[in-house]
PDB file of N, CA and C in Angstrom:
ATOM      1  N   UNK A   1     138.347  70.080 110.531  1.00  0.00           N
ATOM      2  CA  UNK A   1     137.308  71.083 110.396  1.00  0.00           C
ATOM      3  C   UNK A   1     136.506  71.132 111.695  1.00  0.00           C
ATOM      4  N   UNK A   2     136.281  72.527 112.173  1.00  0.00           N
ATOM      5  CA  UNK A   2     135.592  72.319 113.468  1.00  0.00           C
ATOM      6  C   UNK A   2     134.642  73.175 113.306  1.00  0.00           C
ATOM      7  N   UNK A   3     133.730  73.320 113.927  1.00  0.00           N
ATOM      8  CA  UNK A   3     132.780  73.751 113.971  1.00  0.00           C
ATOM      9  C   UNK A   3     132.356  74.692 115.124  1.00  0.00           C
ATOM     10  N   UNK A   4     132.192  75.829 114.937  1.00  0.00           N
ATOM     11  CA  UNK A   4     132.233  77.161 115.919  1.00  0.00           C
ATOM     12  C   UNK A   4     131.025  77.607 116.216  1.00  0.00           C
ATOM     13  N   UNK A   5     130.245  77.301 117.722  1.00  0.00           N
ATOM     14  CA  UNK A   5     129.555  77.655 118.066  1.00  0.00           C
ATOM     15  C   UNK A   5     129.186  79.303 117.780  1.00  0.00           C
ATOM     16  N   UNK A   6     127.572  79.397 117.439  1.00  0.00           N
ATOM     17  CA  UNK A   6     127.345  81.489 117.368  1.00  0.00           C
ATOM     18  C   UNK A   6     126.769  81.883 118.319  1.00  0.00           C
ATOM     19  N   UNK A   7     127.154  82.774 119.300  1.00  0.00           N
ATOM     20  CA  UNK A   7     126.623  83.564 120.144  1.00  0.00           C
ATOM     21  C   UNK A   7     125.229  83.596 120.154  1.00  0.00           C
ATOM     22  N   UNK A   8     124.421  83.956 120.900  1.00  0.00           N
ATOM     23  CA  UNK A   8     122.894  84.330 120.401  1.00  0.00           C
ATOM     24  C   UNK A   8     123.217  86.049 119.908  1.00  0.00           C
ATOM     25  N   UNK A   9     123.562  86.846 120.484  1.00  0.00           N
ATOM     26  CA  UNK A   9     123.940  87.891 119.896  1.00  0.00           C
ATOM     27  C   UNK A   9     123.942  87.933 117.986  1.00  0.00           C
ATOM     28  N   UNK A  10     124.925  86.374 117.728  1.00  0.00           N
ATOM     29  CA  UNK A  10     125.454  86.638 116.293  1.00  0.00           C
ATOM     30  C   UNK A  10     124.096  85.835 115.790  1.00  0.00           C
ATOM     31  N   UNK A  11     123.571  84.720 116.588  1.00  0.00           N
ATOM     32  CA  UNK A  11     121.997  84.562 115.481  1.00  0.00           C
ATOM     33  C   UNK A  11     121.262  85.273 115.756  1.00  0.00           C
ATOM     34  N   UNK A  12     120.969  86.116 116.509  1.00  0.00           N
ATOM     35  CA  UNK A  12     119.839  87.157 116.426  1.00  0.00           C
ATOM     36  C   UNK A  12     119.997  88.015 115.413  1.00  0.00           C
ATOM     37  N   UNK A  13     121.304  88.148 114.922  1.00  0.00           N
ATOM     38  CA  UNK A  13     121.620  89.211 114.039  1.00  0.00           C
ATOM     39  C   UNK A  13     121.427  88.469 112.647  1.00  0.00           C
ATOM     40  N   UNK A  14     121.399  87.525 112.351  1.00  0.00           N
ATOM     41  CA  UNK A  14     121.574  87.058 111.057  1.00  0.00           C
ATOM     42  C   UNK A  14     120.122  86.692 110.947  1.00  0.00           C
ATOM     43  N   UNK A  15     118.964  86.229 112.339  1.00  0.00           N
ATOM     44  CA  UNK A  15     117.576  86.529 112.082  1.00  0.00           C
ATOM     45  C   UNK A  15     116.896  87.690 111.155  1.00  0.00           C
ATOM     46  N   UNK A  16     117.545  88.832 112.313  1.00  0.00           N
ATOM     47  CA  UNK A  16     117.112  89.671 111.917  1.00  0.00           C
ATOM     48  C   UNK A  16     117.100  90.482 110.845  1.00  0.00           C
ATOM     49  N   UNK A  17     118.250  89.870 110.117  1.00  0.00           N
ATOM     50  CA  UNK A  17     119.064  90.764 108.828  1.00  0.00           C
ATOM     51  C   UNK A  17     118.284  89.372 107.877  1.00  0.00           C
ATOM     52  N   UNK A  18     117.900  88.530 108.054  1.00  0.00           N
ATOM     53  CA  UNK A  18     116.719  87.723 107.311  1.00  0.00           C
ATOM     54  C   UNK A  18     115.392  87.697 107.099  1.00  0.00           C
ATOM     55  N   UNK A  19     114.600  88.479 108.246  1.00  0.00           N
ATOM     56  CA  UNK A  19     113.432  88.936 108.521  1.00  0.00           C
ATOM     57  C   UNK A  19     113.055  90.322 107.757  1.00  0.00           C
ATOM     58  N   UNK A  20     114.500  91.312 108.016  1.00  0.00           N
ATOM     59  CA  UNK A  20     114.195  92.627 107.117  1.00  0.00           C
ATOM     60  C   UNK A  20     114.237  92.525 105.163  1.00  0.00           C
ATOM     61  N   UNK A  21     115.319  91.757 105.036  1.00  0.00           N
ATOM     62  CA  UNK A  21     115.444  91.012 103.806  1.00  0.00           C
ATOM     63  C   UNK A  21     114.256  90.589 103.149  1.00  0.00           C
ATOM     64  N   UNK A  22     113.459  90.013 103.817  1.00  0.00           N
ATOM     65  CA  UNK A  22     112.423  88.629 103.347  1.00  0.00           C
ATOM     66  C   UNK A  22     111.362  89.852 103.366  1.00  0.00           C
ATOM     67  N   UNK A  23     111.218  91.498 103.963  1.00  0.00           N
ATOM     68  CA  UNK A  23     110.096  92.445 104.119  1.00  0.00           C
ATOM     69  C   UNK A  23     110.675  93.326 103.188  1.00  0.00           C
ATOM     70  N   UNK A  24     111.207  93.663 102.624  1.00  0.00           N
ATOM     71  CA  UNK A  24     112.051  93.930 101.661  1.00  0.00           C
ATOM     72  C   UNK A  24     111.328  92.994  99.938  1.00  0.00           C
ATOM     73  N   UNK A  25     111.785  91.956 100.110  1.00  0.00           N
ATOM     74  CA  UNK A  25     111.008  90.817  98.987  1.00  0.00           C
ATOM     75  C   UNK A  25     109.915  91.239  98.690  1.00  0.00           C
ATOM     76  N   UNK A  26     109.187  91.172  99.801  1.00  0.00           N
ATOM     77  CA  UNK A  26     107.479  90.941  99.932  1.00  0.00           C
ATOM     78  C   UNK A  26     107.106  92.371  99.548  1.00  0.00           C
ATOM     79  N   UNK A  27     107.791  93.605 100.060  1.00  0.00           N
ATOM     80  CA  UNK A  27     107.303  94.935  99.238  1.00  0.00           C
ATOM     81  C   UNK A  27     107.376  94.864  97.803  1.00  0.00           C
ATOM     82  N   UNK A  28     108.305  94.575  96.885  1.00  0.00           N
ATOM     83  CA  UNK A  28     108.564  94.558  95.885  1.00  0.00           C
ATOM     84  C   UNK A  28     107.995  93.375  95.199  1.00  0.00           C
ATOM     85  N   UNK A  29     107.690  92.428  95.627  1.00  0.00           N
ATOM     86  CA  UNK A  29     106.422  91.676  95.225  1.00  0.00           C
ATOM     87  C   UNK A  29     104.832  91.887  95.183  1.00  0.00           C
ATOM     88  N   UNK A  30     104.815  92.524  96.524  1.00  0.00           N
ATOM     89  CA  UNK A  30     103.433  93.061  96.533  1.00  0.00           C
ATOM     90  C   UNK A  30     102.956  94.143  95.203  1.00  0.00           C
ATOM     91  N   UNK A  31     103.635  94.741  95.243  1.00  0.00           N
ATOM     92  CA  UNK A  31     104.013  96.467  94.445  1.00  0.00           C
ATOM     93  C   UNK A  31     103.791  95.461  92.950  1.00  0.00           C
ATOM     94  N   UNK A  32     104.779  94.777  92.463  1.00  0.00           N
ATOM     95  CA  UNK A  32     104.672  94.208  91.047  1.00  0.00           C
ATOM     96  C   UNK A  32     103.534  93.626  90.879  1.00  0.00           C
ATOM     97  N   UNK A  33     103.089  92.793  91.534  1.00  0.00           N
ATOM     98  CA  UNK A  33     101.839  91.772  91.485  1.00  0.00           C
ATOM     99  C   UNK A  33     100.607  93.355  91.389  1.00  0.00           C
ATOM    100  N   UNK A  34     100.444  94.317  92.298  1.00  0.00           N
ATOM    101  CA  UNK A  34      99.343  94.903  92.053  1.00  0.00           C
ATOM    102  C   UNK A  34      99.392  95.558  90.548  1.00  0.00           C
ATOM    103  N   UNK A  35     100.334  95.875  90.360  1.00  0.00           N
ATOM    104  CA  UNK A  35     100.659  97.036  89.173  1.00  0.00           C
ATOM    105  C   UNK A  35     100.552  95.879  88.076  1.00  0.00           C
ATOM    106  N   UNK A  36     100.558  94.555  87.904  1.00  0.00           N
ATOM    107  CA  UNK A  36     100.607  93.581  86.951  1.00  0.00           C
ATOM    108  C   UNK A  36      98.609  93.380  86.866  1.00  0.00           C
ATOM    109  N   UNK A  37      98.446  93.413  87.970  1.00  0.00           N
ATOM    110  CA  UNK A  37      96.448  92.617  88.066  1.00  0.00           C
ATOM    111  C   UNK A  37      95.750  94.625  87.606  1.00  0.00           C
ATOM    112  N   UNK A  38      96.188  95.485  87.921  1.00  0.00           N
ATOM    113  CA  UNK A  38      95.658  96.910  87.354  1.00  0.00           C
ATOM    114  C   UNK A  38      95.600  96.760  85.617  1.00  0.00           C
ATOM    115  N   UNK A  39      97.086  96.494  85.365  1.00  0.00           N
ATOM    116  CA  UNK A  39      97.100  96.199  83.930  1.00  0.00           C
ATOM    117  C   UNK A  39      95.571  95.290  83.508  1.00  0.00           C
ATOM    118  N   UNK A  40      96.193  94.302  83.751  1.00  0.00           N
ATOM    119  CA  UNK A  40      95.059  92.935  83.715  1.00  0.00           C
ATOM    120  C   UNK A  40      93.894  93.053  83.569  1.00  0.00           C
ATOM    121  N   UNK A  41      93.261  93.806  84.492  1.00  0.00           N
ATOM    122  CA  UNK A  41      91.826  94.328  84.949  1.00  0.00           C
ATOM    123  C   UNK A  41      91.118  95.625  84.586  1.00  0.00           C
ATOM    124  N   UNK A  42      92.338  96.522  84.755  1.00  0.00           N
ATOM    125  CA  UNK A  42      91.904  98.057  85.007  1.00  0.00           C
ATOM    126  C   UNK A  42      91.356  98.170  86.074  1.00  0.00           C
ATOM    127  N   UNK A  43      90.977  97.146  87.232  1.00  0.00           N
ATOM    128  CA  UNK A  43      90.654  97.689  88.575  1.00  0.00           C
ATOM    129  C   UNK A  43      91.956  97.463  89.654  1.00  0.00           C
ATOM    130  N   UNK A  44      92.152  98.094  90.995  1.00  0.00           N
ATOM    131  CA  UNK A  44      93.141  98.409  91.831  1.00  0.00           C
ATOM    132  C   UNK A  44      92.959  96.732  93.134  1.00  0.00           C
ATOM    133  N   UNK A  45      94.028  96.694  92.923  1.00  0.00           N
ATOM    134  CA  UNK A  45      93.996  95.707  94.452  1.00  0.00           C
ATOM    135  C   UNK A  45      93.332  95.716  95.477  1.00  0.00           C
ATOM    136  N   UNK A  46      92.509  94.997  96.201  1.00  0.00           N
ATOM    137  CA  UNK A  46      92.476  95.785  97.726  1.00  0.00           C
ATOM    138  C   UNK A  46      93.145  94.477  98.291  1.00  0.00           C
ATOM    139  N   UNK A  47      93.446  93.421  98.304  1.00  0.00           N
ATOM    140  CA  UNK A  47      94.590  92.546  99.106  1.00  0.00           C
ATOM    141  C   UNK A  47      95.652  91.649  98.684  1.00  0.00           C
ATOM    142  N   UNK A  48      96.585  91.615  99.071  1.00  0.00           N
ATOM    143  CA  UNK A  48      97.435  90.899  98.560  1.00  0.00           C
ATOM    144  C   UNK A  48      97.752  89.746  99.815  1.00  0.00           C
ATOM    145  N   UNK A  49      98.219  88.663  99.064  1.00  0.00           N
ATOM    146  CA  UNK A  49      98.500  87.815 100.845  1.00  0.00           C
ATOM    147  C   UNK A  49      99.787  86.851  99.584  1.00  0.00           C
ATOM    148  N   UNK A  50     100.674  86.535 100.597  1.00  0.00           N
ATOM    149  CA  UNK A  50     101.829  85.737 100.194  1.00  0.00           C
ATOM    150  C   UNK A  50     102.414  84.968 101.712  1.00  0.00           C
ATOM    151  N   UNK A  51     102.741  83.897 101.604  1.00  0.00           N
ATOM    152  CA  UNK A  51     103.800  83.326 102.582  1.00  0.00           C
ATOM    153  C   UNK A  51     105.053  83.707 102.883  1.00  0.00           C
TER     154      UNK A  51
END
């Protein structure tokens, strides 16, 4: 079994296709979490923060 060095080309690409992914998550988290605390409250978000 050997082990095959990746281009920076090919990790920049798998960064980046991890970075859009992970902003992707965080919309659809953000979006549920507000629409869940409206229920909750009857008042609207003004911030959301996640890691």
């Amino acid at each position: 079994m050997t082990k095959r060095k990746i281009t920076r080309e090919e990790a920049l690409a798998k960064f980046q296709a991890a970075k859009e992914k992970k902003q992707e998550c965080l919309t659809l988290l953000e979006k549920s979490m507000k629409e869940t605390y409206k229920e909750r409250t009857g008042k609207d978000a003004e911030k959301f923060f996640a890691l």
